[in-house]
N, C-alpha and C. Protein backbone atom coordinates (compact mmCIF):
# COMPACT_ATOMS: atom_id res chain seq x y z
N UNK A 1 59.35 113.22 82.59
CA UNK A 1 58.41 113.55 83.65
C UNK A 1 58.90 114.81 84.35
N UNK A 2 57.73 115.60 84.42
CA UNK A 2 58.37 117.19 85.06
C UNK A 2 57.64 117.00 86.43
N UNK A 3 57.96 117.10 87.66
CA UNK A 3 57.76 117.55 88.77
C UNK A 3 57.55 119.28 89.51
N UNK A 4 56.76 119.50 89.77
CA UNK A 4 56.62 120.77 90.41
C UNK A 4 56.15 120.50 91.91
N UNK A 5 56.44 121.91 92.85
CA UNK A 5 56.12 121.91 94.37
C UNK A 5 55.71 123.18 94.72
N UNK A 6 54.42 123.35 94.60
CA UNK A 6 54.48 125.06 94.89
C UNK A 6 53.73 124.66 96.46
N UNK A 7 54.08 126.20 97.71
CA UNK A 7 54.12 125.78 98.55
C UNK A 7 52.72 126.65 99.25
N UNK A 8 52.00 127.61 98.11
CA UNK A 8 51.24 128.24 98.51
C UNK A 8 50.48 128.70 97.22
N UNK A 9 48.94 127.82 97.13
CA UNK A 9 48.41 128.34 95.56
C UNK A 9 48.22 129.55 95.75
N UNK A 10 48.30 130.27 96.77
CA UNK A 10 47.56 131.51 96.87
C UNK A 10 48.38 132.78 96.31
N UNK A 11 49.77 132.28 96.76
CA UNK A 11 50.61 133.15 96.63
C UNK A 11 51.44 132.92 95.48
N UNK A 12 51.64 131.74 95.04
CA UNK A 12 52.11 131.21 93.66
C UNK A 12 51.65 131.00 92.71
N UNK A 13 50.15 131.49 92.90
CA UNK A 13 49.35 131.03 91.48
C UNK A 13 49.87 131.57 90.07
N UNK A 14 50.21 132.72 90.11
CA UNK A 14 51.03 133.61 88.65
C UNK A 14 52.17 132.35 88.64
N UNK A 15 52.66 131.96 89.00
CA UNK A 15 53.60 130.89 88.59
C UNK A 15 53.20 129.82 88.43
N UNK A 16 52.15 129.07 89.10
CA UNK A 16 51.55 127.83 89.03
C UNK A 16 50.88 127.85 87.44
N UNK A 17 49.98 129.12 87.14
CA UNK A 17 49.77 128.71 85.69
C UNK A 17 51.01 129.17 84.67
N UNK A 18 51.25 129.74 84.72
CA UNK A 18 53.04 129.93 83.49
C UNK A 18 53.20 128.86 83.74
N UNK A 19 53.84 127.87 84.79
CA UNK A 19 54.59 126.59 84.16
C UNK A 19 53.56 125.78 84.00
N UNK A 20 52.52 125.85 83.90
CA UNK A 20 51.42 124.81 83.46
C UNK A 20 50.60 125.02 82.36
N UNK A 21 51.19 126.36 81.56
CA UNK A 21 50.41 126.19 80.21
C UNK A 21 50.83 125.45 79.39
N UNK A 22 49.59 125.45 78.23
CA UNK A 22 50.13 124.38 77.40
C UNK A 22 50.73 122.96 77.27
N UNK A 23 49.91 122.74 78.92
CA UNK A 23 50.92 121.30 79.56
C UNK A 23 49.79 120.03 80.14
N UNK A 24 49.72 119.14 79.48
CA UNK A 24 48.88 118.33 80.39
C UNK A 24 49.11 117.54 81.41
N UNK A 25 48.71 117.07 82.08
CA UNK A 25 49.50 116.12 83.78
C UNK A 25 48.38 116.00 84.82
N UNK A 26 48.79 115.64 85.41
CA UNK A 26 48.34 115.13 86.76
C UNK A 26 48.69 116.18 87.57
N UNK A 27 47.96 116.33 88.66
CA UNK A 27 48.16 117.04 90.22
C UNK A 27 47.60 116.84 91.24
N UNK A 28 48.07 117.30 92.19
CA UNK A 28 47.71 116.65 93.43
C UNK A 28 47.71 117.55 94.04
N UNK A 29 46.54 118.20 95.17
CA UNK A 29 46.47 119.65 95.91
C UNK A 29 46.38 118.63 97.18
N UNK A 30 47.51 119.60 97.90
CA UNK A 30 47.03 119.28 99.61
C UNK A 30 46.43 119.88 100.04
N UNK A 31 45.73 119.67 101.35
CA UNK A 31 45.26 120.70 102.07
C UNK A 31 46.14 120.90 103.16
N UNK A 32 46.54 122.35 103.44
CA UNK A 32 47.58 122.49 104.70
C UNK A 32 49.29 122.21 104.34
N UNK A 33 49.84 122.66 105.13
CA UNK A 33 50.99 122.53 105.13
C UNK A 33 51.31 121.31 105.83
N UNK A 34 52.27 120.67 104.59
CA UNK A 34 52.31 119.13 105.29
C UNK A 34 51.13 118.35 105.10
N UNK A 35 49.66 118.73 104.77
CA UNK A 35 48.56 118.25 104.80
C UNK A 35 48.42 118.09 106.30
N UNK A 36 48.44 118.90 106.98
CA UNK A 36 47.85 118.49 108.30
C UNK A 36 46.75 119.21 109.28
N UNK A 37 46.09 119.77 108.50
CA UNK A 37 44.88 120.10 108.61
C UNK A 37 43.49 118.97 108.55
N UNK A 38 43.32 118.36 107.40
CA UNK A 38 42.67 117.03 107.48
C UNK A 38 43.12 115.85 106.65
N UNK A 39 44.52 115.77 106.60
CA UNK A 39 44.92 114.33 105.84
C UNK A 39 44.65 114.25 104.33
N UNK A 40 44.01 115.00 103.73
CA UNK A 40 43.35 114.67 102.62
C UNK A 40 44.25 115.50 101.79
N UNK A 41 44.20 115.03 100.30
CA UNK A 41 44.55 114.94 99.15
C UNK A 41 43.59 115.19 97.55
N UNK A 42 43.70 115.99 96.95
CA UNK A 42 42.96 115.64 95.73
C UNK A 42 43.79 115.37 94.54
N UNK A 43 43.47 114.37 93.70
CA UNK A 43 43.85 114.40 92.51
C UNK A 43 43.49 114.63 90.89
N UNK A 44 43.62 115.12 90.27
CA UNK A 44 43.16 115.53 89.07
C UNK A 44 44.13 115.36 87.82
N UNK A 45 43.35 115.57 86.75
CA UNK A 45 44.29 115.83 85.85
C UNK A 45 43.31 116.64 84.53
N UNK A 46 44.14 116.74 83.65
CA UNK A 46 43.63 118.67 82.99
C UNK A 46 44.75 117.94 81.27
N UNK A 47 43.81 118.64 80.26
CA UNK A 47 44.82 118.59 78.70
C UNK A 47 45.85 120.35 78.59
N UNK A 48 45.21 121.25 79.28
CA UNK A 48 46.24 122.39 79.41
C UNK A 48 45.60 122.66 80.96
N UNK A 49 46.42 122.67 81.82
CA UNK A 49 46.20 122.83 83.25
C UNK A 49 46.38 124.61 83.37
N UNK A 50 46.98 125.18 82.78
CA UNK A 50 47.41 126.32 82.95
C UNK A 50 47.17 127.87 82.05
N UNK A 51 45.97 127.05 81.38
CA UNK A 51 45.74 128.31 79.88
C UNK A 51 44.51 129.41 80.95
N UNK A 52 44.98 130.41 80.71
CA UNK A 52 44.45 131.73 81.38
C UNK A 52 42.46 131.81 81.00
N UNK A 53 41.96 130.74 79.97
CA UNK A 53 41.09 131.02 79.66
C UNK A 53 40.05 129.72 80.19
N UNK A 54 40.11 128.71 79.52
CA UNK A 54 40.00 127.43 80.12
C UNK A 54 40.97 126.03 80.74
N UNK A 55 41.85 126.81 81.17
CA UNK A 55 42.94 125.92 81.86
C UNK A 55 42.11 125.26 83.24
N UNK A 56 42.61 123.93 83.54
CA UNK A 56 42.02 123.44 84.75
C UNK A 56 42.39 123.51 85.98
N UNK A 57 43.64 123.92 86.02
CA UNK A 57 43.66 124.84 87.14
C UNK A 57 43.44 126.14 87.34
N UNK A 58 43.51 126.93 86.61
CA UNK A 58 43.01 128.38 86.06
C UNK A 58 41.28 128.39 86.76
N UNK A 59 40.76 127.05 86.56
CA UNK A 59 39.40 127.06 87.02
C UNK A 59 39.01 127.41 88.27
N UNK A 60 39.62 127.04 89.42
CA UNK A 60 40.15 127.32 90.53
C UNK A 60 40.08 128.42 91.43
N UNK A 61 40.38 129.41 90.63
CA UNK A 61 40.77 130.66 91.20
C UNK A 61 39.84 131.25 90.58
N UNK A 62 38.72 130.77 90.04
CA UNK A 62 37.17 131.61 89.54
C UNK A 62 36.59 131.51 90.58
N UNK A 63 35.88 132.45 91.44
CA UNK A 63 34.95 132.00 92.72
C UNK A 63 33.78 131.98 91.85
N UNK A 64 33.10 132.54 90.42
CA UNK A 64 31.96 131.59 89.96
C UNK A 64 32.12 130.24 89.50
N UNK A 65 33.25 129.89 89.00
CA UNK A 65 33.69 128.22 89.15
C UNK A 65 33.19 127.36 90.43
N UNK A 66 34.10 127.81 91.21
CA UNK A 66 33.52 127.51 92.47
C UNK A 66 32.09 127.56 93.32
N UNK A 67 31.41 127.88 93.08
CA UNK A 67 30.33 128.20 93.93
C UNK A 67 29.13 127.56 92.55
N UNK A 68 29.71 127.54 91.31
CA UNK A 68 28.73 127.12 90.57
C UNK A 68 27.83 125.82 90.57
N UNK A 69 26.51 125.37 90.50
CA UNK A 69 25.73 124.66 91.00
C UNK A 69 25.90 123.69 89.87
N UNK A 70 26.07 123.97 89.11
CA UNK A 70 26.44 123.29 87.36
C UNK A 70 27.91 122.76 87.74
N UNK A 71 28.61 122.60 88.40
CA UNK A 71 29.93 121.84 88.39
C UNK A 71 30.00 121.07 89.38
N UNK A 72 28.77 120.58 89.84
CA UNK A 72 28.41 119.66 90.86
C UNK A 72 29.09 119.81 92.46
N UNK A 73 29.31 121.20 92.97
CA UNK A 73 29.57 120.92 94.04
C UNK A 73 30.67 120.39 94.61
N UNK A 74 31.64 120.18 94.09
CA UNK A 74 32.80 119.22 94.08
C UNK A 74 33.10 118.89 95.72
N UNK A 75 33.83 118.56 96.25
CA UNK A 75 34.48 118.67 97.71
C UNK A 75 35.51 119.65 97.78
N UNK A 76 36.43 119.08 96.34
CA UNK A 76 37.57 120.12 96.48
C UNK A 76 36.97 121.78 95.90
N UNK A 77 36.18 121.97 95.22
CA UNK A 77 35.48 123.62 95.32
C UNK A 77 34.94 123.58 96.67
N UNK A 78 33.91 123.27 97.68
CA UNK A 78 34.21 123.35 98.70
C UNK A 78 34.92 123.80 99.83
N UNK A 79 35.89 123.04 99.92
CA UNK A 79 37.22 122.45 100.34
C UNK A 79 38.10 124.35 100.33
N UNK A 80 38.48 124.87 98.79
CA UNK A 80 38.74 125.94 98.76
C UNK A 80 37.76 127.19 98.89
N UNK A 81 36.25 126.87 98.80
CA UNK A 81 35.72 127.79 99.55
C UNK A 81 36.07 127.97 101.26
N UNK A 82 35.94 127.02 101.89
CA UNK A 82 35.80 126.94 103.47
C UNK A 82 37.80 127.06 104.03
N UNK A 83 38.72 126.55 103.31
CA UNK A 83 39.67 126.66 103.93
C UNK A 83 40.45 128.10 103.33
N UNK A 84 40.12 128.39 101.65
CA UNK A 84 40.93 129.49 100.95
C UNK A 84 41.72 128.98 99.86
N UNK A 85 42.38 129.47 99.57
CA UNK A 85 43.70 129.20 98.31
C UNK A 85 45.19 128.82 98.76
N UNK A 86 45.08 129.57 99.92
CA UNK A 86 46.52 129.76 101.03
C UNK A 86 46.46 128.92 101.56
N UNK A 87 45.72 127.74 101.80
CA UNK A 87 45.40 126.41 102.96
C UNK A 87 46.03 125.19 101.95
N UNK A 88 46.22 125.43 100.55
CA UNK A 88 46.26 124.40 99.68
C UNK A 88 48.32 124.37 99.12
């Protein structure tokens, strides 16, 4: 079991996908530091979380991902529209 802690997607994302290519797992995005902005948590999981093309976290950092009407709106697309990348 590999563990990771990045402390800012915004600013760590070039690292968040390198150690997540080619890798499948679980994750868990906070919102806020500490989560203390609103308590909340998301969890997911992805077969390559980190591939530059269709990686599932890679998805993320598409603002047409995000905003797309075809990916149902999520909370957590949302969530990083209204708070940012840097809130997570």
């Amino acid at each position: 079991m590999c563990v990771k802690f990045y402390v800012n997607a915004k600013t760590d994302r070039k690292q968040i996908l390198n150690d997540n290519k080619a890798r499948s797992g679980i994750y868990f995005l906070f919102l806020g530091r500490e989560n203390v902005i609103n308590g909340k948590i998301y969890i997911g999981q992805g077969l390559d979380l980190g591939d530059l093309n269709k990686g599932r976290l890679t998805r993320y950092y598409h603002n047409s991902y995000l905003i797309s009407k075809n990916r149902g709106n999520s909370i957590l697309n949302r969530a990083i529209e209204k708070y940012g990348h840097d809130k997570f």
